[in-house]
N, C-alpha and C. Protein backbone atom coordinates (compact mmCIF):
# COMPACT_ATOMS: atom_id res chain seq x y z
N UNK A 1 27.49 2.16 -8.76
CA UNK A 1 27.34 0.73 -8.66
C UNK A 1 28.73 0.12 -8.45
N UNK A 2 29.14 -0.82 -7.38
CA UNK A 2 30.20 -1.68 -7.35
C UNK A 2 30.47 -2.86 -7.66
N UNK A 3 31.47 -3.01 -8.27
CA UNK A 3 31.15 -4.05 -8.98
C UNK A 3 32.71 -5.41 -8.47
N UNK A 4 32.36 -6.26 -8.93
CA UNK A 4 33.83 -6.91 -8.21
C UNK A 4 34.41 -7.99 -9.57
N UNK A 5 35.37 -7.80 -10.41
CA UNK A 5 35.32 -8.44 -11.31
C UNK A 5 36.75 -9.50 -10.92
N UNK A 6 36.87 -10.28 -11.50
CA UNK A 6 38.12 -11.68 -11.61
C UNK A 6 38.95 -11.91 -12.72
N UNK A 7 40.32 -11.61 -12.48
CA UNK A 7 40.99 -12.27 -13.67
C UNK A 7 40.86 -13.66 -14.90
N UNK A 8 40.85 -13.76 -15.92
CA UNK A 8 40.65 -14.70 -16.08
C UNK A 8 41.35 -15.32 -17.27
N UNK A 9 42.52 -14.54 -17.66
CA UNK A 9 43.62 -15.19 -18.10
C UNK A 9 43.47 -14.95 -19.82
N UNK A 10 44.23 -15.21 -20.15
CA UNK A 10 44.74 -14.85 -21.92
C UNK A 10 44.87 -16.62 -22.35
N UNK A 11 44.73 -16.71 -23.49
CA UNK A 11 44.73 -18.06 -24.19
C UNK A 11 45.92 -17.38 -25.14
N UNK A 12 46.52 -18.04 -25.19
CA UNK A 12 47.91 -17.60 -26.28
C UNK A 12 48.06 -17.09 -27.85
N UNK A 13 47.04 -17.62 -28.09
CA UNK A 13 46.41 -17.36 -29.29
C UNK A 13 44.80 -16.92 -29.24
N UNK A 14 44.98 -15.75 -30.53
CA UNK A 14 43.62 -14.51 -30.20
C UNK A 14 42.68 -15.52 -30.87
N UNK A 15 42.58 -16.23 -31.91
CA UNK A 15 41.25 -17.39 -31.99
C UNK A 15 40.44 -18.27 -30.88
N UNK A 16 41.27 -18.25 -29.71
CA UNK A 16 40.40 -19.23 -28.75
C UNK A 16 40.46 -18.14 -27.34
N UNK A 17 40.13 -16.84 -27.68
CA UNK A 17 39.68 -16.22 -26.38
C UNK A 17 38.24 -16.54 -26.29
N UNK A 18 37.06 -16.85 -27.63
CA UNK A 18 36.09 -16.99 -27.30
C UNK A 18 35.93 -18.07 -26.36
N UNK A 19 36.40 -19.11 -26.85
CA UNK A 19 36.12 -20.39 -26.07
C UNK A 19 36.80 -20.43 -24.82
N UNK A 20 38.00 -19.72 -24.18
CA UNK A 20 38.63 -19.33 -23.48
C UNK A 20 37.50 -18.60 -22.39
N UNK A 21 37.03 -18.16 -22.60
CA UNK A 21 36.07 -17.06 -22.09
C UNK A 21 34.80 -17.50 -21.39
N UNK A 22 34.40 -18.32 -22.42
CA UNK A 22 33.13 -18.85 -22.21
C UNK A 22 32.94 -20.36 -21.86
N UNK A 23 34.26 -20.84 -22.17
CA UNK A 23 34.66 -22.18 -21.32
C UNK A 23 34.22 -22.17 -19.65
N UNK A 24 34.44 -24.04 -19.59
CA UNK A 24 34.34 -24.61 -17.87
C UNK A 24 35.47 -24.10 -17.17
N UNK A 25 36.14 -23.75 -16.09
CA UNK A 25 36.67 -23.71 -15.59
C UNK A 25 37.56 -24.99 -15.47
N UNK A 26 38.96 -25.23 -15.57
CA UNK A 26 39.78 -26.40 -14.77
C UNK A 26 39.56 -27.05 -13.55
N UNK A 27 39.64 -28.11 -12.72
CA UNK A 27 39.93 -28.53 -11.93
C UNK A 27 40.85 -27.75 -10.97
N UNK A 28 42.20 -26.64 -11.43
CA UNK A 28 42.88 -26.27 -10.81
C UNK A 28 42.69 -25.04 -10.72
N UNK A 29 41.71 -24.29 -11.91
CA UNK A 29 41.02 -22.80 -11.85
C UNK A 29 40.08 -23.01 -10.74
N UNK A 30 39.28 -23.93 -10.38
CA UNK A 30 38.21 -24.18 -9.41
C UNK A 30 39.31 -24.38 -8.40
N UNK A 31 40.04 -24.83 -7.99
CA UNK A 31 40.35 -24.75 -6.96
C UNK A 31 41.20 -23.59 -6.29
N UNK A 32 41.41 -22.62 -7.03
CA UNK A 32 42.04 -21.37 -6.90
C UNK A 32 41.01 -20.40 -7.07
N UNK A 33 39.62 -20.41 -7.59
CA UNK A 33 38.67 -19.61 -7.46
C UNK A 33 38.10 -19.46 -6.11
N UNK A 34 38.08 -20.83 -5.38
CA UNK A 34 37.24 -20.83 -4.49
C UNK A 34 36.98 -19.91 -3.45
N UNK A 35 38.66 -19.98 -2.35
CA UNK A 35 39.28 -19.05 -2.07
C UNK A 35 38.86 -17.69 -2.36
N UNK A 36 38.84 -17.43 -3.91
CA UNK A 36 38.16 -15.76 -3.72
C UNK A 36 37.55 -15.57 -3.66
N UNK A 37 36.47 -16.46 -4.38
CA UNK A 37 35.12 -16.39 -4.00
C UNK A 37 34.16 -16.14 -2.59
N UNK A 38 35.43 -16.96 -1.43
CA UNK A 38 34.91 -17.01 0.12
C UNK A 38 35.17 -15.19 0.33
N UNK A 39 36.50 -14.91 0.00
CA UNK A 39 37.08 -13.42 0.39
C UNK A 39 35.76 -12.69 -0.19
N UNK A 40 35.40 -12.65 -1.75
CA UNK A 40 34.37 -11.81 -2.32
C UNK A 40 33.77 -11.83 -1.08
N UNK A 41 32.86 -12.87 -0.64
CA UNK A 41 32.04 -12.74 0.05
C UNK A 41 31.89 -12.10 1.36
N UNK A 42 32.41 -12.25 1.45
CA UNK A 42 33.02 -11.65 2.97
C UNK A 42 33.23 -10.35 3.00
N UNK A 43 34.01 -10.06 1.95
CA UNK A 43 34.30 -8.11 1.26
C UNK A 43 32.31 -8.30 1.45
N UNK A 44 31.43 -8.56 0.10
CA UNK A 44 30.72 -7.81 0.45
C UNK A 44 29.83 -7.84 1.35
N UNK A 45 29.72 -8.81 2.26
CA UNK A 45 28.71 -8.81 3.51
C UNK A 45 29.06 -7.69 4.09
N UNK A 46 30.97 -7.61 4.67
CA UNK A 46 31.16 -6.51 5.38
C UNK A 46 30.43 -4.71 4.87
N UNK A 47 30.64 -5.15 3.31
CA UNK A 47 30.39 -3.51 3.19
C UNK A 47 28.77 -3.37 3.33
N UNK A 48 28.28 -4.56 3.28
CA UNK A 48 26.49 -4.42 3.30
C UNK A 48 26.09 -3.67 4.97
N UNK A 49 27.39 -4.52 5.68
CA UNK A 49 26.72 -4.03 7.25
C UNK A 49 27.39 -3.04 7.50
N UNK A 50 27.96 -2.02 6.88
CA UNK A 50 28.93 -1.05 7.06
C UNK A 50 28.10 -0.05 6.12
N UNK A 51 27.85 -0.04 5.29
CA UNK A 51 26.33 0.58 4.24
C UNK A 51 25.13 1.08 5.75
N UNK A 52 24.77 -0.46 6.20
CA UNK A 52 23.30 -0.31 7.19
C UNK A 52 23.79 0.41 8.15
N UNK A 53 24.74 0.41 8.49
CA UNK A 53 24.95 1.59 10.26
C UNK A 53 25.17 2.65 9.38
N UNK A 54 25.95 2.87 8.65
CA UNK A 54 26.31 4.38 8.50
C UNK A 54 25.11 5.33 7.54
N UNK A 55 25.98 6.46 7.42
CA UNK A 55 24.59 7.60 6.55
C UNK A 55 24.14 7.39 5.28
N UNK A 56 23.17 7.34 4.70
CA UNK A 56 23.55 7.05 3.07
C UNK A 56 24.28 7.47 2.44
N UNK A 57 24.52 6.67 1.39
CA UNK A 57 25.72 7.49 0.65
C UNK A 57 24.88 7.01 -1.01
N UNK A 58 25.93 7.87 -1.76
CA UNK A 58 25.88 8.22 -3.40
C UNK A 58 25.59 7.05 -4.05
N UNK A 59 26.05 5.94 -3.48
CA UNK A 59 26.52 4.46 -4.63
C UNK A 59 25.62 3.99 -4.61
């Protein structure tokens, strides 16, 4: 299975990784996500149509 995971930063103090974690995103995290989000996408369309022509494989 492939999986595609995202950085998502340290809170300075170990009490607010929960909320850190499970928090909204910033205004300026959203606008620096977006961007990867387009690339993610794009990574995986390509490997979907690169999967369909070629032989099966293991994954």
């Amino acid at each position: 299975m492939l999986r595609l995971r995202v950085g998502i930063g340290r809170p300075t103090h170990p009490s607010m990784v929960q909320a850190h974690v499970l928090g909204c995103f910033s205004p300026e995290e959203q606008e620096l996500l977006s961007p990867v989000l387009d690339q993610a996408t794009d990574l995986l369309l390509d490997h979907i149509r690169a999967r369909s022509q070629g032989p099966p494989s293991s994954l």
